[in-house]
PDB file of N, CA and C in Angstrom:
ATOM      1  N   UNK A   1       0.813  -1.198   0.000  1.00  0.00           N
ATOM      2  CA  UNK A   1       0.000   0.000   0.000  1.00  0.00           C
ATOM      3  C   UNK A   1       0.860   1.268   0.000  1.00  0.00           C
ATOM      4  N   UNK A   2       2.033   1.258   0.657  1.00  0.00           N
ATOM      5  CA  UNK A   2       2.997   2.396   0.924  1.00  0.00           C
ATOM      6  C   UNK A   2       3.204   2.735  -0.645  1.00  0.00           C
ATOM      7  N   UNK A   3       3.617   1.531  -1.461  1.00  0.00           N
ATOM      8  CA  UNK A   3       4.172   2.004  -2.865  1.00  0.00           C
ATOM      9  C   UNK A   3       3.119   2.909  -3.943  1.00  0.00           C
ATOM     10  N   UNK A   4       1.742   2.488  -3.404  1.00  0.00           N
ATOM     11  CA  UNK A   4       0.780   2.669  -4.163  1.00  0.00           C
ATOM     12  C   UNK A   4       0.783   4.302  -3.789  1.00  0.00           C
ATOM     13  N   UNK A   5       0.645   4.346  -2.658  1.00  0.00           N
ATOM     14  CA  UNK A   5       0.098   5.971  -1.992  1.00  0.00           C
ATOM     15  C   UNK A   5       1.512   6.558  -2.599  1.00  0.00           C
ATOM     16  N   UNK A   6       2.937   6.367  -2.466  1.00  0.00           N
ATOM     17  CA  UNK A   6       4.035   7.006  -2.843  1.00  0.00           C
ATOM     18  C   UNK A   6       4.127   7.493  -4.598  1.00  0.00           C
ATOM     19  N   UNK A   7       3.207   6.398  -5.636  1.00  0.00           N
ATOM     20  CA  UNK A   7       3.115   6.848  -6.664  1.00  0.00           C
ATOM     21  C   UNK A   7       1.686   7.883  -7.139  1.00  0.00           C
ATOM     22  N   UNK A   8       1.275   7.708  -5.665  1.00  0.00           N
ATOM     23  CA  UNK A   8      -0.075   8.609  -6.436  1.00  0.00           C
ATOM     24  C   UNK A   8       0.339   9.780  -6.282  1.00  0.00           C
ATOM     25  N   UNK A   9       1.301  10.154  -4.906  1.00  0.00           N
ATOM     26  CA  UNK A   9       1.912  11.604  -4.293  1.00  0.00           C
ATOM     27  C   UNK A   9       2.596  12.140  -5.958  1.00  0.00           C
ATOM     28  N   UNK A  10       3.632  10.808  -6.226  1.00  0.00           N
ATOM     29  CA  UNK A  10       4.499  11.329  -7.272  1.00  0.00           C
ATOM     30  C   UNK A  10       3.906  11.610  -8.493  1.00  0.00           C
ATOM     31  N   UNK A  11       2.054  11.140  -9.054  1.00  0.00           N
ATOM     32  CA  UNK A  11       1.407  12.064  -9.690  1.00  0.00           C
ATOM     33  C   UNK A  11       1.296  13.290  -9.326  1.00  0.00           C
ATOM     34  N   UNK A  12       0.314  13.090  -8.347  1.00  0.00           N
ATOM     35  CA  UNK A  12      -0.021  14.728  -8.158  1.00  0.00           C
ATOM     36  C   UNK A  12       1.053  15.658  -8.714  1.00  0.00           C
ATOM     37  N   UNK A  13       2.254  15.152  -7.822  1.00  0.00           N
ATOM     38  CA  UNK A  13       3.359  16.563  -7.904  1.00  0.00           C
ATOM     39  C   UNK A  13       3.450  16.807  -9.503  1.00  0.00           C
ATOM     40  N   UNK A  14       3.611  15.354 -10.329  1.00  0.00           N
ATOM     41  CA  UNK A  14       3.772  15.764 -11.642  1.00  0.00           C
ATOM     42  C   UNK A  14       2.782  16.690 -12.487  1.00  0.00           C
ATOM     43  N   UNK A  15       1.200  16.335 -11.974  1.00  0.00           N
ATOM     44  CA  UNK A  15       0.060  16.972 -12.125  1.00  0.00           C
ATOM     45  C   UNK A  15      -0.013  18.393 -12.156  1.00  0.00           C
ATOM     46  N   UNK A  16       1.192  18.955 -10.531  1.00  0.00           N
ATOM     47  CA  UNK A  16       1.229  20.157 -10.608  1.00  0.00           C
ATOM     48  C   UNK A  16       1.892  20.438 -11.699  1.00  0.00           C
ATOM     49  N   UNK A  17       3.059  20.341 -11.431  1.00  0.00           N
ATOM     50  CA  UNK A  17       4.037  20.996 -12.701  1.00  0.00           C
ATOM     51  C   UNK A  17       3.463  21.004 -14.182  1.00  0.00           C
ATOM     52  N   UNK A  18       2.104  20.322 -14.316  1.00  0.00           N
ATOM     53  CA  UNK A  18       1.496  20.839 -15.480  1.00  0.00           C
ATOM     54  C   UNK A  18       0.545  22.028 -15.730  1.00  0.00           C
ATOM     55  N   UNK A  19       0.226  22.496 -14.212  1.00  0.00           N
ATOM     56  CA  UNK A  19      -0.972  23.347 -14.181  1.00  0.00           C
ATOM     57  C   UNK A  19      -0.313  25.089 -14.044  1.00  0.00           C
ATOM     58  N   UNK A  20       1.282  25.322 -14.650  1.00  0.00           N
ATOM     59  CA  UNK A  20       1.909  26.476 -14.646  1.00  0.00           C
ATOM     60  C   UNK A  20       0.841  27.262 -15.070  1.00  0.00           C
ATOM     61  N   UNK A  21      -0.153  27.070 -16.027  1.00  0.00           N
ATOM     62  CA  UNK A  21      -1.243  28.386 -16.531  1.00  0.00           C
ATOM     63  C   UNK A  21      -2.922  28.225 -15.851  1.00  0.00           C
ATOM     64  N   UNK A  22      -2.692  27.605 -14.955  1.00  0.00           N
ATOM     65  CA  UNK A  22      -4.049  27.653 -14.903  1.00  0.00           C
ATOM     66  C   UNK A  22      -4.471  28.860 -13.634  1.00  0.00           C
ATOM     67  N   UNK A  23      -5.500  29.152 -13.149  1.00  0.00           N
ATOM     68  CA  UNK A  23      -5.859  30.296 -12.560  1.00  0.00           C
ATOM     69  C   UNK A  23      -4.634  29.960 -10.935  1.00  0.00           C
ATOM     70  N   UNK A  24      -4.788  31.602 -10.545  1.00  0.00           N
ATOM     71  CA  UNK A  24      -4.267  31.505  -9.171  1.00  0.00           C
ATOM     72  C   UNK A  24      -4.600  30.594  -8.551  1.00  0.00           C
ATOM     73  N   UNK A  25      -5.685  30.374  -7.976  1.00  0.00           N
ATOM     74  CA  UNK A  25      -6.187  29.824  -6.810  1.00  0.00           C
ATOM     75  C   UNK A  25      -6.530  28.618  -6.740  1.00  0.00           C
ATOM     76  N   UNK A  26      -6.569  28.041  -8.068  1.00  0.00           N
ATOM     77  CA  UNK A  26      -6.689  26.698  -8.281  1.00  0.00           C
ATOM     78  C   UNK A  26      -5.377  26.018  -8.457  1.00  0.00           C
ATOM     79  N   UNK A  27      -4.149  26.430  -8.707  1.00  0.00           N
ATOM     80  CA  UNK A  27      -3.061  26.156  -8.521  1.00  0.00           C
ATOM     81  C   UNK A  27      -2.682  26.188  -7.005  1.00  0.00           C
ATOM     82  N   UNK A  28      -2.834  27.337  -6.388  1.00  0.00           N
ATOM     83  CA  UNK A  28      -3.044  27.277  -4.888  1.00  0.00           C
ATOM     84  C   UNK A  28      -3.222  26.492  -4.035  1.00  0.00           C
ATOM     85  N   UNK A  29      -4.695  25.738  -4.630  1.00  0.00           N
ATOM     86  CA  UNK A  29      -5.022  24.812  -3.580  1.00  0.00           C
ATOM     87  C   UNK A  29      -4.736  23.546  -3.789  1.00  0.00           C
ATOM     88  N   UNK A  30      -4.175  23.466  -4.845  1.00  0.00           N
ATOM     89  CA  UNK A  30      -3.827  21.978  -5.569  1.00  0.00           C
ATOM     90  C   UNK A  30      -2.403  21.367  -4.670  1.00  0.00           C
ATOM     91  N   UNK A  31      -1.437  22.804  -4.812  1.00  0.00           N
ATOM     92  CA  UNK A  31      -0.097  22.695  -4.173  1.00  0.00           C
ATOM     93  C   UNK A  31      -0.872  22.579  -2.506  1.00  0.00           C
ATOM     94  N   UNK A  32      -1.477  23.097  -2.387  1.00  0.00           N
ATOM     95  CA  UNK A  32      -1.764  22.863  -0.918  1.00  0.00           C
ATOM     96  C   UNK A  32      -2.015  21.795  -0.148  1.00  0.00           C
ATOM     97  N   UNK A  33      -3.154  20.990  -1.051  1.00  0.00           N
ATOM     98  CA  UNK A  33      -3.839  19.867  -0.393  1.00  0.00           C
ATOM     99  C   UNK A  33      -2.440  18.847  -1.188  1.00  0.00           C
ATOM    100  N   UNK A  34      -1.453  18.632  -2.006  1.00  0.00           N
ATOM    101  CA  UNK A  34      -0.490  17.953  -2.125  1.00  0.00           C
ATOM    102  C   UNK A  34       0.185  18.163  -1.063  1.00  0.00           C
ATOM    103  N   UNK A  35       1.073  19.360  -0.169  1.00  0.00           N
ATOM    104  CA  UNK A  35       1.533  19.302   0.656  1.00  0.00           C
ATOM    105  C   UNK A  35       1.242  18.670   1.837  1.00  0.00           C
ATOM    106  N   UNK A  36      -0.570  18.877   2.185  1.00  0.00           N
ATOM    107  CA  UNK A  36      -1.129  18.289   3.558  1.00  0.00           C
ATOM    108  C   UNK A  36      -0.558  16.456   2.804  1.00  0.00           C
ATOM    109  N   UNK A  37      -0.787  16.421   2.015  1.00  0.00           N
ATOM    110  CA  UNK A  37      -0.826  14.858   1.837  1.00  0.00           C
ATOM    111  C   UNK A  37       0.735  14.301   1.857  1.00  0.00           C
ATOM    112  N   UNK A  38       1.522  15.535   1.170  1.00  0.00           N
ATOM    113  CA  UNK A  38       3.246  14.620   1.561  1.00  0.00           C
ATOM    114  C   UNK A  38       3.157  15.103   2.925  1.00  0.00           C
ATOM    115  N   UNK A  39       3.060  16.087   3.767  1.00  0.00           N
ATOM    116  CA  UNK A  39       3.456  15.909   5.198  1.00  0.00           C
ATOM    117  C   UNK A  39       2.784  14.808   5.852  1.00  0.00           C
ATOM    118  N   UNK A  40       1.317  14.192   6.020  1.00  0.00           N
ATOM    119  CA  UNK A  40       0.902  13.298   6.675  1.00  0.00           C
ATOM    120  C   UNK A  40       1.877  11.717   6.211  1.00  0.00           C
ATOM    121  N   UNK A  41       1.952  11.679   5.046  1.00  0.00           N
ATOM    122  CA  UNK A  41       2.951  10.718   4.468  1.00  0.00           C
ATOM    123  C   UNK A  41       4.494  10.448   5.043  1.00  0.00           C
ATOM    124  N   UNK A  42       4.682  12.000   5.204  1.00  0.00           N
ATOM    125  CA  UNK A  42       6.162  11.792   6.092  1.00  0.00           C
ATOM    126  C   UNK A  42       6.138  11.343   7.213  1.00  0.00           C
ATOM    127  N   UNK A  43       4.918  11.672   7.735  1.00  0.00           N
ATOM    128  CA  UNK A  43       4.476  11.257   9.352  1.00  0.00           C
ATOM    129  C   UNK A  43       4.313  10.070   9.501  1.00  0.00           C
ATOM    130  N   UNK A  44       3.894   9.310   8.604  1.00  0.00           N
ATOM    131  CA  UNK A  44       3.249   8.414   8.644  1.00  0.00           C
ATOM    132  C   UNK A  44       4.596   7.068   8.009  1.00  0.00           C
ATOM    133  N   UNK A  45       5.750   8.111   7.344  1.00  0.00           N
ATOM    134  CA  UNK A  45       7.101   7.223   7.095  1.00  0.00           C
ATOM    135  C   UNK A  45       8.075   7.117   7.717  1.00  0.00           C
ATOM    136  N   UNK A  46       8.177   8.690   8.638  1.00  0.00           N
ATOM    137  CA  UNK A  46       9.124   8.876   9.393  1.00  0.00           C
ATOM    138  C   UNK A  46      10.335   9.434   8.430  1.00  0.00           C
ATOM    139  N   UNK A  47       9.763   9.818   7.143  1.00  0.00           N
ATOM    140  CA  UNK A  47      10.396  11.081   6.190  1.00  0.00           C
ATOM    141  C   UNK A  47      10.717  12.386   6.836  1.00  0.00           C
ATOM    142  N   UNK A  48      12.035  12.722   7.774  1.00  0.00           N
ATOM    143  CA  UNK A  48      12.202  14.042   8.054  1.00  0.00           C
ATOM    144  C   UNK A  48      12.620  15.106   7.002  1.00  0.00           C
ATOM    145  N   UNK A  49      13.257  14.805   5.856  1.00  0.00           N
ATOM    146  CA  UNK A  49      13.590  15.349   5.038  1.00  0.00           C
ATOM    147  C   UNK A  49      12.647  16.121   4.265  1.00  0.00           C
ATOM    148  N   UNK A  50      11.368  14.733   3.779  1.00  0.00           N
ATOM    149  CA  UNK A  50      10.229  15.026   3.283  1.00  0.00           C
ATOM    150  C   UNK A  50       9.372  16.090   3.718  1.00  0.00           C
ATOM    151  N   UNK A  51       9.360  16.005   4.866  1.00  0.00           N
ATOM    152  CA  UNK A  51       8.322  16.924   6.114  1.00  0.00           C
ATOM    153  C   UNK A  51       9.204  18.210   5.881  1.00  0.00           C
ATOM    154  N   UNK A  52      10.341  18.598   6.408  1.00  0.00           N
ATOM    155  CA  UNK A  52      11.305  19.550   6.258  1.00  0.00           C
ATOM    156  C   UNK A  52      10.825  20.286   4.657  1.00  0.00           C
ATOM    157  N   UNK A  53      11.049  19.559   3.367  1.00  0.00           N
ATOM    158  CA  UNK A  53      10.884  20.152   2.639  1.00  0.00           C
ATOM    159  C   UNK A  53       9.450  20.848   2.168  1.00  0.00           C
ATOM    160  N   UNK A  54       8.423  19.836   2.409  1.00  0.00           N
ATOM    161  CA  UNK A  54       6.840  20.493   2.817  1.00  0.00           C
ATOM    162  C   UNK A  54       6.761  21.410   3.152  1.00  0.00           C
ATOM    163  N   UNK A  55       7.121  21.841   4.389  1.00  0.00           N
ATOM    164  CA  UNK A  55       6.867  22.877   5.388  1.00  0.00           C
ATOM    165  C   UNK A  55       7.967  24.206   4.828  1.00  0.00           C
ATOM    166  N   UNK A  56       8.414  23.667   4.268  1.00  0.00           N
ATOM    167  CA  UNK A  56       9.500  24.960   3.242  1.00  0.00           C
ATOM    168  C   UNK A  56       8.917  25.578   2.365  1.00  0.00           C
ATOM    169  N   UNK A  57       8.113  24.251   1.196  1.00  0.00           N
ATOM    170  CA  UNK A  57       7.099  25.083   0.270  1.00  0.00           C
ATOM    171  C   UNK A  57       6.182  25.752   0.635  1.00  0.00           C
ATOM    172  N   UNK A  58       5.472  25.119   1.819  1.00  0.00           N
ATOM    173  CA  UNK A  58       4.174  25.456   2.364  1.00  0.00           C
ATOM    174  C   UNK A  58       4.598  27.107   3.067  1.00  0.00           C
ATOM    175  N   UNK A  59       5.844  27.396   3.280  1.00  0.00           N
ATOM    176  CA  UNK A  59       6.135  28.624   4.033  1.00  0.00           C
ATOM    177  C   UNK A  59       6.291  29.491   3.227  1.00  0.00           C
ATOM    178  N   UNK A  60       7.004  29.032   1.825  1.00  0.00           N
ATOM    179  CA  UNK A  60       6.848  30.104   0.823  1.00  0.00           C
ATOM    180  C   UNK A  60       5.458  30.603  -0.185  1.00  0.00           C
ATOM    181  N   UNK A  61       4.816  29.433  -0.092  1.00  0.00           N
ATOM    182  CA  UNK A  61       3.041  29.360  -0.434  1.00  0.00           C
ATOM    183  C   UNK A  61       2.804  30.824   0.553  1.00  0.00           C
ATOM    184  N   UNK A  62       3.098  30.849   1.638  1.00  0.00           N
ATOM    185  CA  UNK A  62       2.238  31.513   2.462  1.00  0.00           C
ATOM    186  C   UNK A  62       2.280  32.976   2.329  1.00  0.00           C
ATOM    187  N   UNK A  63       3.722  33.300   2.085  1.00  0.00           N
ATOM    188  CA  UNK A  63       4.186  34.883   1.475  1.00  0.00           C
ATOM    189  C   UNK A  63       3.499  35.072  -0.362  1.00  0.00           C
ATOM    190  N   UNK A  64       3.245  34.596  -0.616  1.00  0.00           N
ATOM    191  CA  UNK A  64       2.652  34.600  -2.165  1.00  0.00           C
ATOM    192  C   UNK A  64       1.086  34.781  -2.200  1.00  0.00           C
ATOM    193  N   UNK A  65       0.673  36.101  -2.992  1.00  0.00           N
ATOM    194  CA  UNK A  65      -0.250  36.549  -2.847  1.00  0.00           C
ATOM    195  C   UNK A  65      -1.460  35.384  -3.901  1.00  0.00           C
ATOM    196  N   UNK A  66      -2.517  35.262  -4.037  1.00  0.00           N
ATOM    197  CA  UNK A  66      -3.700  34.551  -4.201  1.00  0.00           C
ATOM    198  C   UNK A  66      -4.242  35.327  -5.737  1.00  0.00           C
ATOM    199  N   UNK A  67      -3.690  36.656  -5.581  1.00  0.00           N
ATOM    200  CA  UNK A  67      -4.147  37.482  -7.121  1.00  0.00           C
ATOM    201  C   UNK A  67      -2.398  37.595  -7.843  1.00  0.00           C
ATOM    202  N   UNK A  68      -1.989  36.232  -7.810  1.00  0.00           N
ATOM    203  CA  UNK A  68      -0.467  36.138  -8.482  1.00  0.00           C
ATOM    204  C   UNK A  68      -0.874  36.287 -10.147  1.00  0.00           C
ATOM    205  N   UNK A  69       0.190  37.747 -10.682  1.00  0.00           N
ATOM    206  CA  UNK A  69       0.393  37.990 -11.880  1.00  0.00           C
ATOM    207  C   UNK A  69       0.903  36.600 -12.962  1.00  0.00           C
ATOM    208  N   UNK A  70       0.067  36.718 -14.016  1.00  0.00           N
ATOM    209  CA  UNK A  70       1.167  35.863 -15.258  1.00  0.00           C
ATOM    210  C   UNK A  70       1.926  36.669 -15.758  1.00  0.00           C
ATOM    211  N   UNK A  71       3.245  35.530 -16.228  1.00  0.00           N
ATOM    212  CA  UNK A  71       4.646  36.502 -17.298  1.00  0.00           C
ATOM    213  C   UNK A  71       3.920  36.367 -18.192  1.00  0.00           C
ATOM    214  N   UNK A  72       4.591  37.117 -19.147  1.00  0.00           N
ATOM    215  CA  UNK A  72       4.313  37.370 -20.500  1.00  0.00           C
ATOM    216  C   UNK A  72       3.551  36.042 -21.345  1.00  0.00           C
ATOM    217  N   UNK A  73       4.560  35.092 -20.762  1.00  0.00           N
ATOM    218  CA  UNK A  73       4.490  33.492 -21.778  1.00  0.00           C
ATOM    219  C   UNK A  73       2.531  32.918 -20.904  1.00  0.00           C
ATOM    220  N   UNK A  74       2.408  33.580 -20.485  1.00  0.00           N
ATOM    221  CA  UNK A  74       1.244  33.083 -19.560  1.00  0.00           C
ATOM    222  C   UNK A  74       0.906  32.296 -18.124  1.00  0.00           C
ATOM    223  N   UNK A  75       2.267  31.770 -17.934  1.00  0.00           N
ATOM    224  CA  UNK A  75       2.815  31.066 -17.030  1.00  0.00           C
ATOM    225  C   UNK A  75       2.304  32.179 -15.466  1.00  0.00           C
ATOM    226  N   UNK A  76       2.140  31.359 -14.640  1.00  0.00           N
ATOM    227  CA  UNK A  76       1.825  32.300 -13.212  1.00  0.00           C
ATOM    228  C   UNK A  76       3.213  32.290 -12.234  1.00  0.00           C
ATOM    229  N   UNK A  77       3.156  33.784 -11.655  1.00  0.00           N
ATOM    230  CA  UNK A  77       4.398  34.151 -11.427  1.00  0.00           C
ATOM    231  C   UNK A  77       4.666  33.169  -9.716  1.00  0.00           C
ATOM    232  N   UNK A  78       3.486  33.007  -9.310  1.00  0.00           N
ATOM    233  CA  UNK A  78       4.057  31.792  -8.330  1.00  0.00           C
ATOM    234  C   UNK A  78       4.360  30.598  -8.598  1.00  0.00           C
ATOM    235  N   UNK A  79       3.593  30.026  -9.678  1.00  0.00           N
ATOM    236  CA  UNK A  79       4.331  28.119 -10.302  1.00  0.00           C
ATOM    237  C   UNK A  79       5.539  28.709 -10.888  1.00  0.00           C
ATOM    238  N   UNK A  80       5.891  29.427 -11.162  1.00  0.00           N
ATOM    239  CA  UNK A  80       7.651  30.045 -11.748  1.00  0.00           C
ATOM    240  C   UNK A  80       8.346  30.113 -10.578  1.00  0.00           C
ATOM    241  N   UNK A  81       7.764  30.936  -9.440  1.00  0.00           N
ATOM    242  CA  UNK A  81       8.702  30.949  -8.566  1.00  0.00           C
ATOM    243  C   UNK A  81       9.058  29.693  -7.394  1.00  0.00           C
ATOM    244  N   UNK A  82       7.982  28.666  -7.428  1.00  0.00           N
ATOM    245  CA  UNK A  82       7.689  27.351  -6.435  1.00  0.00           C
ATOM    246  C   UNK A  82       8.279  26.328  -7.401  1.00  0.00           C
ATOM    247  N   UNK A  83       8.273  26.498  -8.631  1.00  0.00           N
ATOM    248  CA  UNK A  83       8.824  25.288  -9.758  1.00  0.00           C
ATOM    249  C   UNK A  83       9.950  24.412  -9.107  1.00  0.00           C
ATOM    250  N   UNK A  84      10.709  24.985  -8.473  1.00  0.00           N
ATOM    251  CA  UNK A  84      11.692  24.586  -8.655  1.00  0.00           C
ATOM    252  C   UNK A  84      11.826  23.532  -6.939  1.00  0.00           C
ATOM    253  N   UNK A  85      11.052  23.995  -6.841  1.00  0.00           N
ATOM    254  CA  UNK A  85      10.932  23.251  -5.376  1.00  0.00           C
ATOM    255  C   UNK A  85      10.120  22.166  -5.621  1.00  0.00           C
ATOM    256  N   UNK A  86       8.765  22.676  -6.106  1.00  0.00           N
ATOM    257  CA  UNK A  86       8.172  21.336  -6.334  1.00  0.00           C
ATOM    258  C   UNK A  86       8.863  20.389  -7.055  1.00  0.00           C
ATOM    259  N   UNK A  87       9.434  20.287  -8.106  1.00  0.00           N
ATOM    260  CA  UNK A  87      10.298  19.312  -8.959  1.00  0.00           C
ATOM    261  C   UNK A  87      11.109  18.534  -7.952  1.00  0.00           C
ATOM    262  N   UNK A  88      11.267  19.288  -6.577  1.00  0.00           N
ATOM    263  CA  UNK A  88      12.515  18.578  -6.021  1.00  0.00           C
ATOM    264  C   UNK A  88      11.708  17.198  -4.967  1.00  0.00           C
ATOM    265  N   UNK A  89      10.900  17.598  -5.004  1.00  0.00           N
ATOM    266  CA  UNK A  89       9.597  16.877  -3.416  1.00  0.00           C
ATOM    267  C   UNK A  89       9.507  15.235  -4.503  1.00  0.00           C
ATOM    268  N   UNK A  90       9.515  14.834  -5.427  1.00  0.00           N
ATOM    269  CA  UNK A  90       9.640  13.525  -5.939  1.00  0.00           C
ATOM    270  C   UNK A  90      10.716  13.011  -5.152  1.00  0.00           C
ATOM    271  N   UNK A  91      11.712  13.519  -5.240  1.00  0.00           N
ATOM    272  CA  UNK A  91      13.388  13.150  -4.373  1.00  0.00           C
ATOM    273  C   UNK A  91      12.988  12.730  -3.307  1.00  0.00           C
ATOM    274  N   UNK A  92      12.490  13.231  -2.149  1.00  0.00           N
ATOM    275  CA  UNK A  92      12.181  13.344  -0.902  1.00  0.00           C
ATOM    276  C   UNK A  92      11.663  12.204  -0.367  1.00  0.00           C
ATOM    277  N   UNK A  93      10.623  11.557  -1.464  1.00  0.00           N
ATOM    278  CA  UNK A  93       9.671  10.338  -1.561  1.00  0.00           C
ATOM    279  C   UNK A  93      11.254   9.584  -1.134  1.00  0.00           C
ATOM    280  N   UNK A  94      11.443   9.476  -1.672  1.00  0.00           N
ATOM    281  CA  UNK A  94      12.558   8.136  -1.873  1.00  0.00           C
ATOM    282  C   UNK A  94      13.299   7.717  -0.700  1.00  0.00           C
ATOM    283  N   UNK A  95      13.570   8.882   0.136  1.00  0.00           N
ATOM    284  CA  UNK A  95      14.373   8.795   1.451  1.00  0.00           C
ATOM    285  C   UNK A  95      14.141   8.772   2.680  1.00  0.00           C
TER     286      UNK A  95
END
């Protein structure tokens, strides 16, 4: 069951990284309720790393306003600026 729940996490996250254009707030809550779900997961693995990095995104989620501008390309200026973190939370699974 662990492997099953670990590949559904590692959708979602991929899920996000597809939704760079879609509205603020629905990107918002997507990254959100993924985070509640890798932190209970870490809890539930004894992932400190995992949890650590959660609570990193989730802290920079929190300074990022809800009426976030798109660049030019259409892309929203918070999945540009969280990209790079989320990409990393697959890693985390593993350890």
């Amino acid at each position: 069951m662990i492997s099953n729940e670990k590949d559904l996490l590692e959708n979602e996250i991929i899920n996000l990284l597809s939704s760079k254009n879609s509205r603020p707030y629905i990107f918002r809550t997507r990254l959100e309720r993924v985070l509640e779900r890798l932190l209970n997961y870490s809890e539930k693995n004894n992932l400190t790393l995992l949890r650590n990095k959660s609570l990193e995104v989730k802290s920079k989620l929190s300074y990022i306003s809800d009426q976030s501008n798109q660049t030019s390309d259409g892309s929203l200026k918070s999945f540009v600026f969280l990209e790079s973190d989320i990409k990393q939370l697959p890693n985390y699974l593993e350890r």
